[in-house]
Protein backbone atom coordinates (compact mmCIF):
# COMPACT_ATOMS: atom_id res chain seq x y z
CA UNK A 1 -10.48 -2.42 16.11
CA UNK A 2 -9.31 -3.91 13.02
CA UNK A 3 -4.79 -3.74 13.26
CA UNK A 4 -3.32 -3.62 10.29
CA UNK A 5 0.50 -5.30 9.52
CA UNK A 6 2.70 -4.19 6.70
CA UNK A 7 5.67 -6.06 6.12
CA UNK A 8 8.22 -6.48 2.97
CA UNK A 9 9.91 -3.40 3.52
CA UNK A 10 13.70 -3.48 2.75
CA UNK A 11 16.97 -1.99 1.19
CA UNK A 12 17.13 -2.03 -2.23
CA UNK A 13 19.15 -0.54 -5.34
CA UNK A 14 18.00 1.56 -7.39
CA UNK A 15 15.94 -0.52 -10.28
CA UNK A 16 15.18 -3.32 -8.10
CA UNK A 17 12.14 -5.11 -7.17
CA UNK A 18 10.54 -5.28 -3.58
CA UNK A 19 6.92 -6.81 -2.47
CA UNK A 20 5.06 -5.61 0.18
CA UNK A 21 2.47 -7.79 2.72
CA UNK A 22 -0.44 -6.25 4.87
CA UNK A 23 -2.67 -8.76 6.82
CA UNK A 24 -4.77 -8.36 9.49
CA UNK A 25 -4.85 -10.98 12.03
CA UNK A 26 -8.34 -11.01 14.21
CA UNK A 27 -10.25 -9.74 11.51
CA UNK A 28 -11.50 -10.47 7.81
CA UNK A 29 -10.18 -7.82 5.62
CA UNK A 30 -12.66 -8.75 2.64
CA UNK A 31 -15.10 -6.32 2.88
CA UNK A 32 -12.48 -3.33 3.24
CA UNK A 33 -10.96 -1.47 0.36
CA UNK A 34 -7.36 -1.69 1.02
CA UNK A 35 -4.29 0.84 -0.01
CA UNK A 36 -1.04 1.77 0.14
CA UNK A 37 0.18 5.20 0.95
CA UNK A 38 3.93 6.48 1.70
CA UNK A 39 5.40 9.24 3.77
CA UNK A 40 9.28 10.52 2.73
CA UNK A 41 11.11 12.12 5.57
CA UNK A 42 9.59 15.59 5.60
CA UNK A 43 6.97 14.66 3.33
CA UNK A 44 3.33 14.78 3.45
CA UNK A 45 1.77 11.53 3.42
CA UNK A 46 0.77 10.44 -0.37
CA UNK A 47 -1.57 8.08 -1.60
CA UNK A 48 0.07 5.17 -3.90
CA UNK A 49 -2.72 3.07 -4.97
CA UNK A 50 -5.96 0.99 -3.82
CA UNK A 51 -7.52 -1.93 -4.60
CA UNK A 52 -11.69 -2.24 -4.30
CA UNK A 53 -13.33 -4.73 -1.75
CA UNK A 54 -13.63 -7.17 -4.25
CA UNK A 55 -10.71 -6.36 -6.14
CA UNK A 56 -12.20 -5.71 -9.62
CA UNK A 57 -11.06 -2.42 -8.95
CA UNK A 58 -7.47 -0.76 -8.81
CA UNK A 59 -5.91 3.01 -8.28
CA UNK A 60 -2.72 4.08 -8.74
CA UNK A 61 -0.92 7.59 -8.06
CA UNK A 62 0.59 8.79 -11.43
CA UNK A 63 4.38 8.20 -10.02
CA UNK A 64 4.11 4.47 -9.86
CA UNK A 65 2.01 3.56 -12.54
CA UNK A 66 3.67 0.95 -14.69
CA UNK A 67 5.96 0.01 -11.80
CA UNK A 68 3.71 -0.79 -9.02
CA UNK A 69 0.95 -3.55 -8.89
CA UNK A 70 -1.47 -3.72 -6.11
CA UNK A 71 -3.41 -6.93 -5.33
CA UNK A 72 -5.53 -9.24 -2.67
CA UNK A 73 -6.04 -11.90 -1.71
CA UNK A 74 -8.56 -13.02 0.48
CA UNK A 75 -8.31 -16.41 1.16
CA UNK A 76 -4.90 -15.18 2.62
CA UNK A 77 -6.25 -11.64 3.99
CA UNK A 78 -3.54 -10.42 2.72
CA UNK A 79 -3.06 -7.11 0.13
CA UNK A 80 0.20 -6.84 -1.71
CA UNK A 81 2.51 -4.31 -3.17
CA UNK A 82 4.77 -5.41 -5.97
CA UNK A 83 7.08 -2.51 -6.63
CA UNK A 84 9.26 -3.11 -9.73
CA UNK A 85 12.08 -0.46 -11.48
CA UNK A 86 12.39 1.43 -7.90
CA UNK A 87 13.79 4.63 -7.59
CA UNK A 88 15.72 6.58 -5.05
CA UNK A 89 12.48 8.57 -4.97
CA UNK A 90 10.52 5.83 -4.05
CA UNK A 91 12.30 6.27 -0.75
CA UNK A 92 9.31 6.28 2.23
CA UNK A 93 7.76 4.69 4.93
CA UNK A 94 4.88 2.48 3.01
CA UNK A 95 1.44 2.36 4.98
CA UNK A 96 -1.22 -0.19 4.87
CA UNK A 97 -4.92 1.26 5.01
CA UNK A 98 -7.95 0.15 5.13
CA UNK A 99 -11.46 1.71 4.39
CA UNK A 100 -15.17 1.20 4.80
CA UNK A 101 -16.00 2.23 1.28
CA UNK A 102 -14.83 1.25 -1.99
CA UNK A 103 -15.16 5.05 -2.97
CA UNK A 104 -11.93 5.96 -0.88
CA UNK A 105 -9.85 4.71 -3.56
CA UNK A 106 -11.12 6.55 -6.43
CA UNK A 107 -8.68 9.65 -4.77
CA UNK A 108 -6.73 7.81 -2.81
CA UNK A 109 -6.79 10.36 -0.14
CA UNK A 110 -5.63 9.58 3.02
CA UNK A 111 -8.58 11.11 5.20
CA UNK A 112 -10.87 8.68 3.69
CA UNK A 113 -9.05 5.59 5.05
CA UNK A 114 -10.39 4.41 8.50
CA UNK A 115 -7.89 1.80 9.92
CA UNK A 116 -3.91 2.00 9.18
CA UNK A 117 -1.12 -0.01 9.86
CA UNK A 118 2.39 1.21 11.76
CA UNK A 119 4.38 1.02 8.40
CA UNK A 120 7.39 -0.69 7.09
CA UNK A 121 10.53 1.37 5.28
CA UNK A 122 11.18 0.81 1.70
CA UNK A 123 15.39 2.74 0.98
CA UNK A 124 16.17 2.57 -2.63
CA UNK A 125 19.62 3.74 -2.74
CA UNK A 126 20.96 4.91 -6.16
């Protein structure tokens, strides 16, 4: 069972700049498409962006475009999560994911993710 560990997660102000870590420790994460998604306290579960098995491919939801930059690396089996200009709204526990097909990241839809991590909270206080 592939285990997924986000972490990064912090409290920030409102315009600043966090960078998020998911590795997975027994297993080789470089055949796995690999994304981020958030939940906000009373929130459904969103998808923020995805990054193809071999990373020539990205996703992003439309509310972090610009300000969010996912990338691997797998000589470190690790994905990333730079989140620049953060906003109160940006608020959430962020989720690691992994899936079996690069094709889960064209919607970034939650139900097409196999494995997840436990999460790590991102506050951006204004």
């Amino acid at each position: 069972q592939l285990q997924l560990v986000e972490s990064g997660g912090d409290l920030v102000q409102s315009g600043g700049s966090l960078r998020l870590s998911c590795t997975a420790s027994e297993f080789t994460l470089n055949y796995y498409a690999l994304g981020w998604f958030r939940q906000a306290p009373g929130k459904e579960r969103e998808g923020v962006s995805c990054i193809s098995s071999s990373g020539g491919s990205t996703n992003y939801a439309d509310s972090v475009k610009g300000r969010f930059t996912i990338s691997r690396d797998n000589a470190k089996n690790t994905v990333y999560l730079q989140m620049n200009s953060l906003k109160p709204e940006d608020t959430a526990v962020y989720y690691c994911a992994a899936a079996f097909s690069d094709s889960s990241c064209f919607s970034i839809a939650a139900r097409g993710m196999d494995f997840w991590g436990k999460g790590t909270l991102v506050t951006v206080s204004s």
